[in-house]
N, C-alpha and C. Protein backbone atom coordinates (compact mmCIF):
# COMPACT_ATOMS: atom_id res chain seq x y z
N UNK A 1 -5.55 30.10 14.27
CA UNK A 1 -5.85 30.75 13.03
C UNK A 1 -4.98 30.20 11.90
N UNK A 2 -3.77 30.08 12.07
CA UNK A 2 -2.76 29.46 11.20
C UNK A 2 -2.79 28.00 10.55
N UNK A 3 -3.77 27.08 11.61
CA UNK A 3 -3.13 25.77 11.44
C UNK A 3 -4.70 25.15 10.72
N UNK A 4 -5.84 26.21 10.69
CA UNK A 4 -6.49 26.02 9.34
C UNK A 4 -6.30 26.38 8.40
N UNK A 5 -4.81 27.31 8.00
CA UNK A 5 -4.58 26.97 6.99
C UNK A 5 -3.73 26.17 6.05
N UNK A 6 -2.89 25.56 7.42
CA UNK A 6 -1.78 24.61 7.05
C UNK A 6 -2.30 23.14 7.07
N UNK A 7 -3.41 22.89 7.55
CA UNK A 7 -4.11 21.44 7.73
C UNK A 7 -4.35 20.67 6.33
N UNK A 8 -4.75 21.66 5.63
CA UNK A 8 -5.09 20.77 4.48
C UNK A 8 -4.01 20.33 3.45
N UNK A 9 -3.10 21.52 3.05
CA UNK A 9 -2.16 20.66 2.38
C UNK A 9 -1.05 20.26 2.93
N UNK A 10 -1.23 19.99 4.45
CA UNK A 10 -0.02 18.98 4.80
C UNK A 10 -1.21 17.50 4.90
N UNK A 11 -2.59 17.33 4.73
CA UNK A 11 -3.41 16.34 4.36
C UNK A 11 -3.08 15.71 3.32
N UNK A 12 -2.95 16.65 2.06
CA UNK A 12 -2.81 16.10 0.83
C UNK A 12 -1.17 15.30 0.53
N UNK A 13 0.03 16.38 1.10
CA UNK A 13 0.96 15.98 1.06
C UNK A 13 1.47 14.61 1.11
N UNK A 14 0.48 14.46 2.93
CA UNK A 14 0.19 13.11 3.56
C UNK A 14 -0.36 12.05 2.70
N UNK A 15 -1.07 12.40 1.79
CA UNK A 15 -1.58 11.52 0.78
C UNK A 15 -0.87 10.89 -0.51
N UNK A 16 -0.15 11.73 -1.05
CA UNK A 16 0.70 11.82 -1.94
C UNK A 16 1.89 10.99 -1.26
N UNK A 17 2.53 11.02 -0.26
CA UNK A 17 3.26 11.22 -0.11
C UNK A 17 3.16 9.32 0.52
N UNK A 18 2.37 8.64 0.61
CA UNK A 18 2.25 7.44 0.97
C UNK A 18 1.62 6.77 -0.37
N UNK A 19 1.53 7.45 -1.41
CA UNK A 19 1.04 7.01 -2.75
C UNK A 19 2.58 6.85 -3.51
N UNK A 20 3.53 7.74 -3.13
CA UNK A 20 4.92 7.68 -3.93
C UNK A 20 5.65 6.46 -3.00
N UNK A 21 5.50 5.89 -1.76
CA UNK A 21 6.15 4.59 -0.89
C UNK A 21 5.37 3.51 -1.43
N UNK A 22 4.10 3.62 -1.64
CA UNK A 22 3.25 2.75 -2.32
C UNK A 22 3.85 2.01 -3.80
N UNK A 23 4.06 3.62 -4.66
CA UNK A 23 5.03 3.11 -5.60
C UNK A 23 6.54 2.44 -5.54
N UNK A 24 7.25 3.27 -4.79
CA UNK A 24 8.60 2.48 -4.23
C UNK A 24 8.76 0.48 -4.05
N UNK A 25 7.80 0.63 -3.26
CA UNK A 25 7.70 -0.55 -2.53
C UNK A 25 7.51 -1.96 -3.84
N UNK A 26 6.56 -1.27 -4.46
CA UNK A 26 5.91 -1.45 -6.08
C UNK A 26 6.94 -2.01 -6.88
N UNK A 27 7.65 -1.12 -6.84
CA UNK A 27 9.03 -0.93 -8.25
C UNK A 27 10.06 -2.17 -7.35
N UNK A 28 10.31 -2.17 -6.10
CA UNK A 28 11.54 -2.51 -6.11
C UNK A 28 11.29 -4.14 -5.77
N UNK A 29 10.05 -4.50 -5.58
CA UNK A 29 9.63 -5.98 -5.47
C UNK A 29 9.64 -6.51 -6.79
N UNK A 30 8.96 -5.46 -7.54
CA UNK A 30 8.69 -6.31 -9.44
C UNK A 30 10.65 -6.25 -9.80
N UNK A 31 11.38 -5.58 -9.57
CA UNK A 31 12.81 -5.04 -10.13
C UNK A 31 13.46 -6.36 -9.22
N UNK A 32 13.22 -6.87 -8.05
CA UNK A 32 13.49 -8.44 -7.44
C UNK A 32 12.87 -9.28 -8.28
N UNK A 33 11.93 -9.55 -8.85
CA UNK A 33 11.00 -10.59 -9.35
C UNK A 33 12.05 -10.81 -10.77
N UNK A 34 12.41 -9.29 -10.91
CA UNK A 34 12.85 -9.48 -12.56
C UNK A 34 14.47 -10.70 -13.03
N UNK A 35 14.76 -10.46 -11.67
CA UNK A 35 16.29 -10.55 -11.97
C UNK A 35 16.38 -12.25 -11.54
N UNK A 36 15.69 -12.72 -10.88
CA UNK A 36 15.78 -14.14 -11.29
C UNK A 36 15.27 -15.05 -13.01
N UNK A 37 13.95 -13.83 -13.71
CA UNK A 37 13.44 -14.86 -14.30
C UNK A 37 14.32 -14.14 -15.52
N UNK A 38 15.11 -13.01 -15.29
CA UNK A 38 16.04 -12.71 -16.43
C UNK A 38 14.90 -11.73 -17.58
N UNK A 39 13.84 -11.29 -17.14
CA UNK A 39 13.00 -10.58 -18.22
C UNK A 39 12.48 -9.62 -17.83
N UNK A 40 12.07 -8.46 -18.53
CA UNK A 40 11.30 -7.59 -18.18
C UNK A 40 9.79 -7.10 -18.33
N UNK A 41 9.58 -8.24 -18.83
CA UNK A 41 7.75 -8.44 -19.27
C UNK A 41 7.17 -8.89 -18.22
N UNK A 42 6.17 -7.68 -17.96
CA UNK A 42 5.46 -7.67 -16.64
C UNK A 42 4.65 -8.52 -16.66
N UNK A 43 4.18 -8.94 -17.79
CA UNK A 43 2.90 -10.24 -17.65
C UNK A 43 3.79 -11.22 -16.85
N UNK A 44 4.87 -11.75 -17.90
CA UNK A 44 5.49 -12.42 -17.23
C UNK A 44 6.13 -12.93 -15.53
N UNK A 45 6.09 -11.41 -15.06
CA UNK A 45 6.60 -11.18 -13.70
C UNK A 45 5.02 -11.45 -13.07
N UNK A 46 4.07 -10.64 -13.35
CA UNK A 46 2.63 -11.36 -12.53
C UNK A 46 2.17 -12.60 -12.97
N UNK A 47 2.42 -13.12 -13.56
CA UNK A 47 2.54 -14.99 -14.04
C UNK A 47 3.02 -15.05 -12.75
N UNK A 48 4.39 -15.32 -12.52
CA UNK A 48 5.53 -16.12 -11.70
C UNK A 48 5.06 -15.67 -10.13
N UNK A 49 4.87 -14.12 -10.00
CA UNK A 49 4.28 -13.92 -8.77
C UNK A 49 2.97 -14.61 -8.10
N UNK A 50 2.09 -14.67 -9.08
CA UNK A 50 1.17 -15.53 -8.85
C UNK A 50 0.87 -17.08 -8.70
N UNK A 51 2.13 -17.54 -9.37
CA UNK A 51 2.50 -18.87 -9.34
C UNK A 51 3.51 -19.54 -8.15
N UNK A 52 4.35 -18.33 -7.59
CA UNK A 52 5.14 -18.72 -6.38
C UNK A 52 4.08 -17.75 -4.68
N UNK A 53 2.73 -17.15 -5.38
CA UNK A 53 2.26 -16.90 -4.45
C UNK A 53 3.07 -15.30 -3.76
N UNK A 54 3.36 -14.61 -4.58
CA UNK A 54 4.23 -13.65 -4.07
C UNK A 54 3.24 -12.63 -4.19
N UNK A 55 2.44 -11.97 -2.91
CA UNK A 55 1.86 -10.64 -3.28
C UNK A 55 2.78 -9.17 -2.94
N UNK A 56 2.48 -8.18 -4.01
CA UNK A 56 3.23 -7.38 -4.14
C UNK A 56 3.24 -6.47 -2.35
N UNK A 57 3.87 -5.49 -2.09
CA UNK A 57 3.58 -5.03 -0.42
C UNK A 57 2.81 -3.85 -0.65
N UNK A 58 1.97 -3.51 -1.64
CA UNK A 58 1.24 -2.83 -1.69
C UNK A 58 -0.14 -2.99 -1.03
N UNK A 59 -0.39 -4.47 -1.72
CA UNK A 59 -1.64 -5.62 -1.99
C UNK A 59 -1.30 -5.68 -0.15
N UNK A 60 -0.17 -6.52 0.40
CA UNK A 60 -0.06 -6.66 1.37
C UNK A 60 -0.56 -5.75 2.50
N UNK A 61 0.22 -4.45 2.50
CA UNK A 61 -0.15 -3.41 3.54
C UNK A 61 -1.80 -2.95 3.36
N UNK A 62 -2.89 -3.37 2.42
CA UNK A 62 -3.95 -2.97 2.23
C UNK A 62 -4.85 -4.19 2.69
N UNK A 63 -4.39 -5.54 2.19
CA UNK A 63 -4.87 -6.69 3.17
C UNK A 63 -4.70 -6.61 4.91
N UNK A 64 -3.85 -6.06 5.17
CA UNK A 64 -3.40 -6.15 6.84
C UNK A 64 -4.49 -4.73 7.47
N UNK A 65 -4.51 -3.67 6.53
CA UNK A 65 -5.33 -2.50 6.82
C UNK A 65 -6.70 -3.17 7.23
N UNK A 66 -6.79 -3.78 6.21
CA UNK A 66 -8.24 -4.34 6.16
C UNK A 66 -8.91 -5.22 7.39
N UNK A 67 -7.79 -6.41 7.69
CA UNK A 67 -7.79 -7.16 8.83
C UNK A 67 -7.51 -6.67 10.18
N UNK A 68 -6.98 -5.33 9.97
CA UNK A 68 -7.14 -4.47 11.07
C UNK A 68 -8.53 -3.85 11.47
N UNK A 69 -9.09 -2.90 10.42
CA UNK A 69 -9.94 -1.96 10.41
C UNK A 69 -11.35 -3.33 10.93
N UNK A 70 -11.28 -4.43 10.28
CA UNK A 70 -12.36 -5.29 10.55
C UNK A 70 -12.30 -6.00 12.06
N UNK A 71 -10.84 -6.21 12.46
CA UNK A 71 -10.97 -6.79 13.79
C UNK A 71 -11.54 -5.20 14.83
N UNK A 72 -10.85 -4.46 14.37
CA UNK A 72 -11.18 -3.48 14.98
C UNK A 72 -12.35 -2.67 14.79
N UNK A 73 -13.00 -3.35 14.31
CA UNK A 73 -14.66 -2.97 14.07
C UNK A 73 -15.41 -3.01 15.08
N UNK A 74 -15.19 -4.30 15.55
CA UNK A 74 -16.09 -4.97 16.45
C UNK A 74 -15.60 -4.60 17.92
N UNK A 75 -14.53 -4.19 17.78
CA UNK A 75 -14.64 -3.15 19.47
C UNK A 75 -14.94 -2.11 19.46
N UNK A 76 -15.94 -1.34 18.74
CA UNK A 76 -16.55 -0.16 18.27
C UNK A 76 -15.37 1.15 19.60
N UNK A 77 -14.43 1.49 19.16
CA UNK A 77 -13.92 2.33 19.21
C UNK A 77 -13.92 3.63 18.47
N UNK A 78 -13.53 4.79 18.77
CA UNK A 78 -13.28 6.03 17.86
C UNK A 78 -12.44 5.26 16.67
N UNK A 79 -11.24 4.77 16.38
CA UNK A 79 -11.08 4.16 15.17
C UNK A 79 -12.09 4.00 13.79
N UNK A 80 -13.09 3.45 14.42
CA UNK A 80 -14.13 2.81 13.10
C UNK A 80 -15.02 4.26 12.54
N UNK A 81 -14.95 4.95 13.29
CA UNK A 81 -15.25 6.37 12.80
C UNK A 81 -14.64 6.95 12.34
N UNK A 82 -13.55 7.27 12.20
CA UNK A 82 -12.32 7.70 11.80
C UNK A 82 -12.16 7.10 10.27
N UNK A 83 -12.32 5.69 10.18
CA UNK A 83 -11.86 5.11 9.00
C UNK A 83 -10.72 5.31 8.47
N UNK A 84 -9.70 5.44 9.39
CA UNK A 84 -8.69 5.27 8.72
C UNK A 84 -8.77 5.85 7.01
């Protein structure tokens, strides 16, 4: 009886709560990027990232999701229902 009512906002929490590491991860790669080229102009910083090939670990952990969820397609498991 209890744990329909605790399901959903420890869901959302769960959501939020990998949207604020999302940001972390975000901030402290561009705040590395900054301190070699000496500036704080973000164009600038996605210039140089894009030019030394640096994707942020946001981009990253959502590419690897992806190459997961797709290899793991094709062994039609409970996973691909799920969708992650």
């Amino acid at each position: 009886m209890y744990s329909v009512f605790i399901l959903p906002p420890l869901f959302f929490y769960k959501f939020i709560l990998a949207q604020i590491l999302f940001y972390i991860t975000n901030f402290v790669a561009n705040r590395f990027m900054m301190k070699p080229f000496n500036t704080n102009n973000m164009q600038i910083i996605e210039f140089c990232c894009e030019q030394f090939n640096f994707i942020i670990p946001s981009r990253q952990i959502a590419n690897r999701r992806d190459k997961f969820v797709k290899s793991d397609s094709q062994r039609n498991n409970l996973l691909t229902f799920i969708n992650m």
